[in-house]
PDB file of N, CA and C in Angstrom:
ATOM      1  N   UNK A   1     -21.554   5.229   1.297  1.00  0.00           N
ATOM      2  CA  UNK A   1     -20.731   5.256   0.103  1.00  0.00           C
ATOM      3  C   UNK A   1     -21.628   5.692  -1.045  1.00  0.00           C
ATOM      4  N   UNK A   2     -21.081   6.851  -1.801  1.00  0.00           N
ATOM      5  CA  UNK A   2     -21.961   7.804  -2.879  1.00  0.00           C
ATOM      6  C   UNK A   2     -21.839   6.722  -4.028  1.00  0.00           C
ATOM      7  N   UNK A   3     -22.320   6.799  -5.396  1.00  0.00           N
ATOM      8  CA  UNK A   3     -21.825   6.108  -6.516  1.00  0.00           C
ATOM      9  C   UNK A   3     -20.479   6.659  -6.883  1.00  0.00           C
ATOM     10  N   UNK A   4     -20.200   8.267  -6.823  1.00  0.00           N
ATOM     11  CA  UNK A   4     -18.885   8.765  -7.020  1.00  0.00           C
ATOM     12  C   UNK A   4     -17.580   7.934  -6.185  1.00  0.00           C
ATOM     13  N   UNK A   5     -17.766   7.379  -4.982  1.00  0.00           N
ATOM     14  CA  UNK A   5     -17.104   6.965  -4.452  1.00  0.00           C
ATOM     15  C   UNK A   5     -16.839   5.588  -5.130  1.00  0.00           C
ATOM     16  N   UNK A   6     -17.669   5.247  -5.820  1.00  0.00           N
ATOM     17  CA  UNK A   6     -17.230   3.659  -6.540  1.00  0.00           C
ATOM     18  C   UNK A   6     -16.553   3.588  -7.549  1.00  0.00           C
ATOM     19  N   UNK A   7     -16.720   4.885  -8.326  1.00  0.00           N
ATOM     20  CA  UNK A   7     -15.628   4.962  -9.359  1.00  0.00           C
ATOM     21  C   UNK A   7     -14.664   6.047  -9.123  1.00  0.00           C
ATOM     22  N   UNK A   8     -14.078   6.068  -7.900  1.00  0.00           N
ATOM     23  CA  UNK A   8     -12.951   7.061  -7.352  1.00  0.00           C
ATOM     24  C   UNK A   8     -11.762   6.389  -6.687  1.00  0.00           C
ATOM     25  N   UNK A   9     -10.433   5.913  -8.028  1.00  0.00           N
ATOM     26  CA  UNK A   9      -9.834   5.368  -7.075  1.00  0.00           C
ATOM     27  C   UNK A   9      -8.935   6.107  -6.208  1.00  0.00           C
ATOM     28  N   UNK A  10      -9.034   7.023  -5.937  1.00  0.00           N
ATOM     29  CA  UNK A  10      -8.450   7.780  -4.874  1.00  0.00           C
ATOM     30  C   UNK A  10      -9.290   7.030  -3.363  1.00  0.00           C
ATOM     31  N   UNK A  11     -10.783   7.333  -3.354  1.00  0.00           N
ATOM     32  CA  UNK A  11     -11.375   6.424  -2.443  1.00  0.00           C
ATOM     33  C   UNK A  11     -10.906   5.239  -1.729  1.00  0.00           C
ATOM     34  N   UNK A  12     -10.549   4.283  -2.600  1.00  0.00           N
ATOM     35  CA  UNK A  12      -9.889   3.005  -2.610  1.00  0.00           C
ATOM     36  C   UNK A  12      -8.184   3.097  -2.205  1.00  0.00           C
ATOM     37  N   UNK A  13      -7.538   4.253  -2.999  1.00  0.00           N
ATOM     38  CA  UNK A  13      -6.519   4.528  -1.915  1.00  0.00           C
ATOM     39  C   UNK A  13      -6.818   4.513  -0.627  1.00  0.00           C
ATOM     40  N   UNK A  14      -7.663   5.982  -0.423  1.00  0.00           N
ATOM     41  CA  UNK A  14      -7.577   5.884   1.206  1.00  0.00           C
ATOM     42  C   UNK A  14      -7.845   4.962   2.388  1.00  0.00           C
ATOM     43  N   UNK A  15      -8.825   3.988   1.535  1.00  0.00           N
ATOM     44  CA  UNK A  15      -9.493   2.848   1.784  1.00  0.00           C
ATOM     45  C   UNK A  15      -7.684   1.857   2.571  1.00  0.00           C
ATOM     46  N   UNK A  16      -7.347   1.651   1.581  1.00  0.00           N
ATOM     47  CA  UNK A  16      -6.214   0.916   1.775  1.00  0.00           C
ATOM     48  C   UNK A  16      -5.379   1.367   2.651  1.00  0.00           C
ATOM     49  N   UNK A  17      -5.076   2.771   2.842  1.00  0.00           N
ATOM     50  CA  UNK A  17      -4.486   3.305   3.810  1.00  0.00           C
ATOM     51  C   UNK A  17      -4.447   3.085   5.265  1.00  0.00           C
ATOM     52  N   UNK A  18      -6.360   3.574   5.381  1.00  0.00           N
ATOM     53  CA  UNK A  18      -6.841   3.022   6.565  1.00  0.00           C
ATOM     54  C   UNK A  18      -6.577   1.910   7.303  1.00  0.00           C
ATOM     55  N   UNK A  19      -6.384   0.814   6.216  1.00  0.00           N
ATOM     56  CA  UNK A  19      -6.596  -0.277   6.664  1.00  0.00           C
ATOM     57  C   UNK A  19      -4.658  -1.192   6.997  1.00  0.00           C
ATOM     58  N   UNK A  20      -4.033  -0.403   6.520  1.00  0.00           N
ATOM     59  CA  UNK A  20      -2.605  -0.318   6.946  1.00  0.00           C
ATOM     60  C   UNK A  20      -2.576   0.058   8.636  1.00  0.00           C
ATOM     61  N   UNK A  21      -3.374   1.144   8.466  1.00  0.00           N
ATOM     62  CA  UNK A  21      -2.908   1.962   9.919  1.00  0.00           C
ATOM     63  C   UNK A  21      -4.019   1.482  11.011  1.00  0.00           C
ATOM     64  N   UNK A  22      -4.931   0.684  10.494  1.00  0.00           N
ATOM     65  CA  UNK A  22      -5.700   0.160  11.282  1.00  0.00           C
ATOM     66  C   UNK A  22      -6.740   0.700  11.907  1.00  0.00           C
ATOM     67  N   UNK A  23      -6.949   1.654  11.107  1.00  0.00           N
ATOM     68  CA  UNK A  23      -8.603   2.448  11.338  1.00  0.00           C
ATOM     69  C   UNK A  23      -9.700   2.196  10.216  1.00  0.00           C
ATOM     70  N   UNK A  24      -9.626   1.138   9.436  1.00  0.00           N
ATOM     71  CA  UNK A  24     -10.748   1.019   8.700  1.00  0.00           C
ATOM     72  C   UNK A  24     -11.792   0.852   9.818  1.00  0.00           C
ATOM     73  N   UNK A  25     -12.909   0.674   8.852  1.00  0.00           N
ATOM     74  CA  UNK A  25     -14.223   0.114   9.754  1.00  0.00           C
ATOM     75  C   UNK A  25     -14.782  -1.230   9.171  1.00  0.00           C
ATOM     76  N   UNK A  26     -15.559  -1.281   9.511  1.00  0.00           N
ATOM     77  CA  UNK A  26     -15.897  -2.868   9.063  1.00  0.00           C
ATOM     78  C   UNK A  26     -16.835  -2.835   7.200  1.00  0.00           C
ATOM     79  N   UNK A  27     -17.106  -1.780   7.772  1.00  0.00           N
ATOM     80  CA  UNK A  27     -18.359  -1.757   6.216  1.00  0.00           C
ATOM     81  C   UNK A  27     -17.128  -0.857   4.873  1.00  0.00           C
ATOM     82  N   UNK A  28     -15.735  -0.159   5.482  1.00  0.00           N
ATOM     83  CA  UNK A  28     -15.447  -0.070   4.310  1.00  0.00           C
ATOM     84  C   UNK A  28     -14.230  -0.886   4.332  1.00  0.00           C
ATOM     85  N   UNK A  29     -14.212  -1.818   5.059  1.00  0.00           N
ATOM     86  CA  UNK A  29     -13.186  -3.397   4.883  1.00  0.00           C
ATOM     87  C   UNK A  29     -13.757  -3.916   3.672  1.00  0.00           C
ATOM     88  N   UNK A  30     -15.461  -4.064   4.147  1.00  0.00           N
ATOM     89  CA  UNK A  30     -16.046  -5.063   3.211  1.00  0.00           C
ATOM     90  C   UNK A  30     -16.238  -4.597   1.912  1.00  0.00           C
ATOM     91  N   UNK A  31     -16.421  -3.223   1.754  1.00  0.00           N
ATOM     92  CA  UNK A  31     -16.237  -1.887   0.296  1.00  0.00           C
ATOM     93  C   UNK A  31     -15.105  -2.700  -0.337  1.00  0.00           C
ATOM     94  N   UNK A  32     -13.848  -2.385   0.346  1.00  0.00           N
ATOM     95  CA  UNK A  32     -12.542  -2.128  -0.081  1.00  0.00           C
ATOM     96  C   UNK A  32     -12.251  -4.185  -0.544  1.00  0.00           C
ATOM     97  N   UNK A  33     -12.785  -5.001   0.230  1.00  0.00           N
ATOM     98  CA  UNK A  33     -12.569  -6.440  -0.528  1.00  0.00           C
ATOM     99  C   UNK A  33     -13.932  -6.726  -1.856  1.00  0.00           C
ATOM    100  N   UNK A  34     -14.852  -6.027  -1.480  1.00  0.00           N
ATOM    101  CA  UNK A  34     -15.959  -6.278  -2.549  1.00  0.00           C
ATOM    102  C   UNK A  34     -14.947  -5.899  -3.767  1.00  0.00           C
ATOM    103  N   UNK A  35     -14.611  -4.603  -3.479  1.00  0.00           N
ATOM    104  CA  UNK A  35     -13.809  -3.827  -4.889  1.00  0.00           C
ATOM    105  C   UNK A  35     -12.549  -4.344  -5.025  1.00  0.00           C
ATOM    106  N   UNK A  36     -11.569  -5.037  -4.573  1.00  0.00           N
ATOM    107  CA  UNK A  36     -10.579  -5.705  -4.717  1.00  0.00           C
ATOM    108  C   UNK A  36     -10.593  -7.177  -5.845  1.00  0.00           C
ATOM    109  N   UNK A  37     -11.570  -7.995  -4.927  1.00  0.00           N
ATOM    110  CA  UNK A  37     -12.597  -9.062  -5.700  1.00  0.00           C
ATOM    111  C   UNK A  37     -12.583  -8.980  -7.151  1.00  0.00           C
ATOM    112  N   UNK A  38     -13.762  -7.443  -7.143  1.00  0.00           N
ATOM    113  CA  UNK A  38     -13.690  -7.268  -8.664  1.00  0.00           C
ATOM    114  C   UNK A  38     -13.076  -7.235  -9.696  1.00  0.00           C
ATOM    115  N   UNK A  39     -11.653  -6.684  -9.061  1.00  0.00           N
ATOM    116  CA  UNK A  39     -10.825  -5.931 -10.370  1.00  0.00           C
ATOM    117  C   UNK A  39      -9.941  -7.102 -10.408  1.00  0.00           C
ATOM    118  N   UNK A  40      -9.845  -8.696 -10.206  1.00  0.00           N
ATOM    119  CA  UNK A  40      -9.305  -9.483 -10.037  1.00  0.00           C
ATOM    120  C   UNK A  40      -8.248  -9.306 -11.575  1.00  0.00           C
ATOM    121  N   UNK A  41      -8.843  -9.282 -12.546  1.00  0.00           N
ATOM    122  CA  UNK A  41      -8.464  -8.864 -14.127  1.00  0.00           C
ATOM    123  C   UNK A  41      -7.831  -7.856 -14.253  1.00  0.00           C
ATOM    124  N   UNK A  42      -7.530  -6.872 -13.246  1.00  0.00           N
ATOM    125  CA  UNK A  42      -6.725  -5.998 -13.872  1.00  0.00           C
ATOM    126  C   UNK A  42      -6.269  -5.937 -12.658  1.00  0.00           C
ATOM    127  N   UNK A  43      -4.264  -5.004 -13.352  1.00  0.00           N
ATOM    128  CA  UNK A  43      -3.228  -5.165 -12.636  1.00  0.00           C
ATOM    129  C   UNK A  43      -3.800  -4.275 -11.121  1.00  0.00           C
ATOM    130  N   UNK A  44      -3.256  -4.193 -10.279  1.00  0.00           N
ATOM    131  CA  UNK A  44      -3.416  -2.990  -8.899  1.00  0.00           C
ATOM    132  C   UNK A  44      -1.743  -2.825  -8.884  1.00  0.00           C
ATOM    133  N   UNK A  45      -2.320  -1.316  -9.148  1.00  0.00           N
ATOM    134  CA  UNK A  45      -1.031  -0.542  -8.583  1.00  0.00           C
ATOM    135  C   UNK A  45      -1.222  -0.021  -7.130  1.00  0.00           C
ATOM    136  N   UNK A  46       0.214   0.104  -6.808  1.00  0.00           N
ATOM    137  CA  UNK A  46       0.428  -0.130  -5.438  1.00  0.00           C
ATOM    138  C   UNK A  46       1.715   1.825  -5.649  1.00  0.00           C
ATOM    139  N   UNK A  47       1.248   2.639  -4.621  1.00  0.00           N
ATOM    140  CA  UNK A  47       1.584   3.741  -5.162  1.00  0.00           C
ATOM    141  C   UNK A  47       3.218   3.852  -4.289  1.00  0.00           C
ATOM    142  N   UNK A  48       4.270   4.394  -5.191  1.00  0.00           N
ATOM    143  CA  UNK A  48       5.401   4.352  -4.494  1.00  0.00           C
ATOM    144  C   UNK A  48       6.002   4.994  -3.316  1.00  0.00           C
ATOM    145  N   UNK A  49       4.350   5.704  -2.788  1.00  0.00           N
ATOM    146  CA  UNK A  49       4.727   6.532  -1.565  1.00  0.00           C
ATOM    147  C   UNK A  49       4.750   5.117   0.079  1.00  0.00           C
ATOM    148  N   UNK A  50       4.302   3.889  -0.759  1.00  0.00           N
ATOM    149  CA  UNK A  50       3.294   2.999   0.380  1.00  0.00           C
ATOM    150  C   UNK A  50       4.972   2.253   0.702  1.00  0.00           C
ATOM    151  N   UNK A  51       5.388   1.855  -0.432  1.00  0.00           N
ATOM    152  CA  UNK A  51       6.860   1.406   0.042  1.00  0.00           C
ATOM    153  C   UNK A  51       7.924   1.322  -1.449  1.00  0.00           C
ATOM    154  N   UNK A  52       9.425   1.909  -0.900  1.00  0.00           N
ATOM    155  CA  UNK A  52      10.163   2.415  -2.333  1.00  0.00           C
ATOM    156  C   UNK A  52      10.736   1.047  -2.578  1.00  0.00           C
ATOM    157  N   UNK A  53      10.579   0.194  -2.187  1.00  0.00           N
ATOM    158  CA  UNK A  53      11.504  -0.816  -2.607  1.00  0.00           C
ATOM    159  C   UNK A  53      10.354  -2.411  -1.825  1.00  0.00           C
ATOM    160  N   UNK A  54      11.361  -3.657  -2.636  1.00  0.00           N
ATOM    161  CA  UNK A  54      10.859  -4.472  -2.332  1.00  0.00           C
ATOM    162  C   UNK A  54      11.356  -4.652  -0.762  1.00  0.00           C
ATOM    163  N   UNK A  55      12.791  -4.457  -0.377  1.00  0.00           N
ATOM    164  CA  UNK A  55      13.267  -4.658   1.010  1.00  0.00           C
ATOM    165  C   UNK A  55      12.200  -3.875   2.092  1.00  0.00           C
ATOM    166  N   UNK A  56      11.981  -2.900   1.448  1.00  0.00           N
ATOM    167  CA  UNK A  56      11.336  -1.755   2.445  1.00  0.00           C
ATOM    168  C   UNK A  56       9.591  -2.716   2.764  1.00  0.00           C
ATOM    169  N   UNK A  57       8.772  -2.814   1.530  1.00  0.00           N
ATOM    170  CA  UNK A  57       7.946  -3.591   2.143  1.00  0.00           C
ATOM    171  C   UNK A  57       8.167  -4.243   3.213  1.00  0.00           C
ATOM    172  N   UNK A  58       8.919  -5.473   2.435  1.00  0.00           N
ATOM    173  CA  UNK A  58       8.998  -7.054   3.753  1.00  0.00           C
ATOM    174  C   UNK A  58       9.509  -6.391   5.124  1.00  0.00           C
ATOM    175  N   UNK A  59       9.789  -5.051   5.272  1.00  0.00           N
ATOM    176  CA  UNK A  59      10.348  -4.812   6.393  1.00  0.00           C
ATOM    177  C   UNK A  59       9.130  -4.094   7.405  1.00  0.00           C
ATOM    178  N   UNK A  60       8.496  -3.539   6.657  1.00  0.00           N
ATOM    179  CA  UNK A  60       7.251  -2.956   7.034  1.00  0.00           C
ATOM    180  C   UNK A  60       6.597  -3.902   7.163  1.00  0.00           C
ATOM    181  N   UNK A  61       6.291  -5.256   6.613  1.00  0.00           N
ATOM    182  CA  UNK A  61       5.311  -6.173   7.061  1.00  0.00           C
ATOM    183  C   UNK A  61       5.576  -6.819   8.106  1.00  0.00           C
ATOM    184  N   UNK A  62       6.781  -7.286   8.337  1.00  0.00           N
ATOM    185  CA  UNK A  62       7.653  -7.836   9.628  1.00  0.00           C
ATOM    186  C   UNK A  62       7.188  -6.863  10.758  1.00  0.00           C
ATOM    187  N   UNK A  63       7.126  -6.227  11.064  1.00  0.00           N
ATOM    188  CA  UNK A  63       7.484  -5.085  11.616  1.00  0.00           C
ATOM    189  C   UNK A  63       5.561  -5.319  11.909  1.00  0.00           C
ATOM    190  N   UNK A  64       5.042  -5.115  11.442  1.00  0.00           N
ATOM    191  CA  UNK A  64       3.545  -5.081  11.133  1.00  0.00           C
ATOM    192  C   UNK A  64       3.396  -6.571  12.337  1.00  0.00           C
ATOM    193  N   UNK A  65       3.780  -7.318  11.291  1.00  0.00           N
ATOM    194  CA  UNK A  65       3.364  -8.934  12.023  1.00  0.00           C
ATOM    195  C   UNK A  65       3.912  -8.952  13.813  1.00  0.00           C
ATOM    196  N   UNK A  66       5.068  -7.938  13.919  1.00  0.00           N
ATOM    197  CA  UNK A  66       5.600  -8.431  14.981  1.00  0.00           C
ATOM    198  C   UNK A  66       5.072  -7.579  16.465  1.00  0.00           C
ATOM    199  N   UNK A  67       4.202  -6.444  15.817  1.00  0.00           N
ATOM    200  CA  UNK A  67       3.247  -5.923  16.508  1.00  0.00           C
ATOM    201  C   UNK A  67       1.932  -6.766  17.032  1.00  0.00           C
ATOM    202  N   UNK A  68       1.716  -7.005  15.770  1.00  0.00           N
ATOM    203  CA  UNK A  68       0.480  -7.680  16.130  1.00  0.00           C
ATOM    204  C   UNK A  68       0.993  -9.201  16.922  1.00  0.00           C
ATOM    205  N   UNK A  69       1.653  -9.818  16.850  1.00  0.00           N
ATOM    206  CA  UNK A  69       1.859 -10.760  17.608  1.00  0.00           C
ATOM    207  C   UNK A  69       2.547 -10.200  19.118  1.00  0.00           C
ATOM    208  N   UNK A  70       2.510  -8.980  19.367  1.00  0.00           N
ATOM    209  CA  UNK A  70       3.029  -8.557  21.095  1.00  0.00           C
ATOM    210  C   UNK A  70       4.547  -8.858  21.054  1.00  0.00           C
ATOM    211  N   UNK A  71       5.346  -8.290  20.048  1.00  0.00           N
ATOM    212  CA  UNK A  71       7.207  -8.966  19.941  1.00  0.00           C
ATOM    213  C   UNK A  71       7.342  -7.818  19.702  1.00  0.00           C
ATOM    214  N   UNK A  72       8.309  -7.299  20.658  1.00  0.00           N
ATOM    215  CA  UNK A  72       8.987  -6.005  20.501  1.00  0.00           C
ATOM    216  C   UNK A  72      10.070  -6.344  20.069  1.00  0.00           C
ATOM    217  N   UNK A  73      11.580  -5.192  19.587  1.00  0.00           N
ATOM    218  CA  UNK A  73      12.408  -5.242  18.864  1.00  0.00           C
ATOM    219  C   UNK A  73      13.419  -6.044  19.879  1.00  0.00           C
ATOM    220  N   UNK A  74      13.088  -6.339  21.228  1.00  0.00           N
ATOM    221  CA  UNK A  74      14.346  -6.729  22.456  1.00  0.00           C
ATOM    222  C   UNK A  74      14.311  -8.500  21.805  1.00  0.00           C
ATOM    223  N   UNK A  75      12.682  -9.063  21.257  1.00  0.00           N
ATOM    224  CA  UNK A  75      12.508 -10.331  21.644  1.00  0.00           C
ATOM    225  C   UNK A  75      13.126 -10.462  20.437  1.00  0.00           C
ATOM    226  N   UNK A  76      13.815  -9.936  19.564  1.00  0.00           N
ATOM    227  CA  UNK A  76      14.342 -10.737  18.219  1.00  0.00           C
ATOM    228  C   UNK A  76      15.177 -11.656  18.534  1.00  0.00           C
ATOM    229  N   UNK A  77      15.286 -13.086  17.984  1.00  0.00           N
ATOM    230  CA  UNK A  77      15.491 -14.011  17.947  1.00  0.00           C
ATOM    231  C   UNK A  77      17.230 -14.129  17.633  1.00  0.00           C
ATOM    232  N   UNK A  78      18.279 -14.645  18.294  1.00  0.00           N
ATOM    233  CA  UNK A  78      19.952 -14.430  18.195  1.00  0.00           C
ATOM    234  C   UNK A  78      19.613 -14.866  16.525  1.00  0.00           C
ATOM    235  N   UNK A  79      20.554 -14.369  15.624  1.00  0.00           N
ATOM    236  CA  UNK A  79      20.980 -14.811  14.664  1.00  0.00           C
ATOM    237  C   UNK A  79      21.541 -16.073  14.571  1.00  0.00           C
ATOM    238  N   UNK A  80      21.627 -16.609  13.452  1.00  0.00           N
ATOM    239  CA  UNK A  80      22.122 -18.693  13.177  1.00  0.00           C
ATOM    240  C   UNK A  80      23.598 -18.283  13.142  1.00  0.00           C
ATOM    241  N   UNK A  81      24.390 -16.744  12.000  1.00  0.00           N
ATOM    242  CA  UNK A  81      25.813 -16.573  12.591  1.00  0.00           C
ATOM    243  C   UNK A  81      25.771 -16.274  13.799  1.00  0.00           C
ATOM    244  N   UNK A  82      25.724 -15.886  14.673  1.00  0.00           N
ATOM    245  CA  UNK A  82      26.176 -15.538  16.156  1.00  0.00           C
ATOM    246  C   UNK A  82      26.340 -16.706  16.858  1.00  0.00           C
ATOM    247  N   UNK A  83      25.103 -17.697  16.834  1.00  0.00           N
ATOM    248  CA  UNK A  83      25.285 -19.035  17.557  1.00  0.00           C
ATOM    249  C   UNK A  83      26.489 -19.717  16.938  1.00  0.00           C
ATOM    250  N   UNK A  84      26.579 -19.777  15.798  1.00  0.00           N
ATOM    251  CA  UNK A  84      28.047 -20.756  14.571  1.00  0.00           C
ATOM    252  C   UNK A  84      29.287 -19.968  15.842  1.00  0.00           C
ATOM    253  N   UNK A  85      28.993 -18.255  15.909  1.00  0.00           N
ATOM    254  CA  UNK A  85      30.457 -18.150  16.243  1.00  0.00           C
ATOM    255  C   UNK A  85      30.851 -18.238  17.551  1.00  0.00           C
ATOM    256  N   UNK A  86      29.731 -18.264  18.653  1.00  0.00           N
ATOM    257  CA  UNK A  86      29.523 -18.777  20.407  1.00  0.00           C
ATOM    258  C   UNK A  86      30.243 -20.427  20.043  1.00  0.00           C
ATOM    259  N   UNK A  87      29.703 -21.045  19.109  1.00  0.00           N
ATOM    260  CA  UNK A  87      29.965 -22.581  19.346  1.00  0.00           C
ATOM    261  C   UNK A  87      31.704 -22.984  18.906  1.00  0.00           C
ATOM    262  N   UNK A  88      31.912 -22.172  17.924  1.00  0.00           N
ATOM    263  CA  UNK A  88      33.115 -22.278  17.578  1.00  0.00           C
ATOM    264  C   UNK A  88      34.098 -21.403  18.341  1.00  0.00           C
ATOM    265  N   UNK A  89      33.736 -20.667  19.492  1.00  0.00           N
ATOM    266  CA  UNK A  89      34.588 -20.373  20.221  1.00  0.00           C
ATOM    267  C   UNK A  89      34.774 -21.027  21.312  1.00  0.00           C
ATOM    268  N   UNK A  90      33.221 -21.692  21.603  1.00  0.00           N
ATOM    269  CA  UNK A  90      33.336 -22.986  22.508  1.00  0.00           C
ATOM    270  C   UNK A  90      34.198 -24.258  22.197  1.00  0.00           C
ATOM    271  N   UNK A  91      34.643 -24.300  20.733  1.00  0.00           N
ATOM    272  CA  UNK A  91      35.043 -25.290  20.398  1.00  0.00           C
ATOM    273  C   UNK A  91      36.655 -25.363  20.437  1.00  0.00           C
ATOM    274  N   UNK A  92      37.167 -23.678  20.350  1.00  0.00           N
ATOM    275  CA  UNK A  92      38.199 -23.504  20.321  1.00  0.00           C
ATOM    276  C   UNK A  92      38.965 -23.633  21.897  1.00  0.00           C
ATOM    277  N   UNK A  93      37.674 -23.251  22.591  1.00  0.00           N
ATOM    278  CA  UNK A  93      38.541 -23.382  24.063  1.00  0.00           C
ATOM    279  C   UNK A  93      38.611 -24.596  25.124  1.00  0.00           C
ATOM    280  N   UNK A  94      37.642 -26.414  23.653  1.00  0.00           N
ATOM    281  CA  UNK A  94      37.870 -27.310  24.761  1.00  0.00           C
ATOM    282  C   UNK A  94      39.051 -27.448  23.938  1.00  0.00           C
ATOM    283  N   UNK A  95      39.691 -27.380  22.769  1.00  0.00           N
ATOM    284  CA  UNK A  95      40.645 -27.583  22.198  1.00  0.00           C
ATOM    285  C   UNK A  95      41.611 -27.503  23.093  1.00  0.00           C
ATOM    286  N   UNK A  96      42.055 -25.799  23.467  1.00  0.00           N
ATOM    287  CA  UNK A  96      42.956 -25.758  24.120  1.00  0.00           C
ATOM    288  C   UNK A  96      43.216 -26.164  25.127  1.00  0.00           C
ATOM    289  N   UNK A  97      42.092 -26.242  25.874  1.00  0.00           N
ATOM    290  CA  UNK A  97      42.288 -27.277  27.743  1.00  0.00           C
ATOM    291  C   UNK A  97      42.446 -28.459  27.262  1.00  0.00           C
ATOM    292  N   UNK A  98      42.091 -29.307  26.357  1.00  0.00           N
ATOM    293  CA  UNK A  98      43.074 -30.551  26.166  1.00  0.00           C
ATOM    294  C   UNK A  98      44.259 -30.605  25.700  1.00  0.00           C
ATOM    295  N   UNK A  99      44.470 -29.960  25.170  1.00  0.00           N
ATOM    296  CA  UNK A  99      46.280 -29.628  24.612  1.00  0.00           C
ATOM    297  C   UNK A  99      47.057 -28.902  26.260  1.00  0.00           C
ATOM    298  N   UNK A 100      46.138 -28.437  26.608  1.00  0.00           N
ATOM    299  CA  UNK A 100      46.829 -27.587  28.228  1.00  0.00           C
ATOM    300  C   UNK A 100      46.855 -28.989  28.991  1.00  0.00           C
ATOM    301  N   UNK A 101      46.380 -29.718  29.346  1.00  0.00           N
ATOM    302  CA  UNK A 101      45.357 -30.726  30.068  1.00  0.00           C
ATOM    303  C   UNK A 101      46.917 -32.066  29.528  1.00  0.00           C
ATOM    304  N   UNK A 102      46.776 -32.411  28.060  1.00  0.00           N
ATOM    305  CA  UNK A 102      47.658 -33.263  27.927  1.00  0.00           C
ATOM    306  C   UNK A 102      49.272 -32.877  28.156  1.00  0.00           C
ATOM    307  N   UNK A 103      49.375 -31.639  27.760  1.00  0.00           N
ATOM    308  CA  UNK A 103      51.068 -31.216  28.168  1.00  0.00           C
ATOM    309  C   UNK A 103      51.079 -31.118  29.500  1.00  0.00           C
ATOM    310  N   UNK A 104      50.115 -30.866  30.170  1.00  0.00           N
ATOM    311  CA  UNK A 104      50.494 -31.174  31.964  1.00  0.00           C
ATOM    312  C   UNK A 104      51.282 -32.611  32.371  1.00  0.00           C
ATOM    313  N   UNK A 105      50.005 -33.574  32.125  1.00  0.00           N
ATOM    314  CA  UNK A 105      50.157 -35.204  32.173  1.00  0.00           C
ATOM    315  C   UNK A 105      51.532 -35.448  31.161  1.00  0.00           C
TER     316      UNK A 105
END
């Protein structure tokens, strides 16, 4: 790393890039948190090509996390509505076998 490279934040872009896509290296991990560290005092912009929206992040990080934990898109977890509407159809059909069940008897 040149001195030009310390005051280049384009550098530090790519830096960050890398480290999205998972090709940093170890010595410009430790660059890219030394220089993070520093600028604790001032804002970091985050450039609108990395994500256009707040949804779009959290979706990219999910997505991120669910790689790295070995979860492909099959293992997603049933939704809390889907189970509400399995149970309430379960609920609807002991209904009716007791109403079937008592008009027999």
């Amino acid at each position: 790393m040149s001195e030009n490279d310390v005051n280049d934040p384009v550098y530090y872009q790519a830096l960050v890039h890398k480290l999205v896509a998972g090709t940093i290296t170890l010595a410009e991990r430790q660059a890219l948190e030394q220089w993070y560290n520093a600028q604790q005092d001032h804002a970091v912009e985050i450039p609108a090509s990395f994500a256009a929206s707040e949804a779009e992040h959290e979706k990219r990080l999910l997505a991120k996390i669910r790689q790295q934990a070995g979860l492909s898109a099959m293992n997603v977890p049933v939704h809390g509505a889907r189970i509400r509407t399995i149970y309430r159809w379960a609920a609807a059909a002991a209904v009716l076998v007791l109403i079937s069940t008592g008009i027999y008897f």
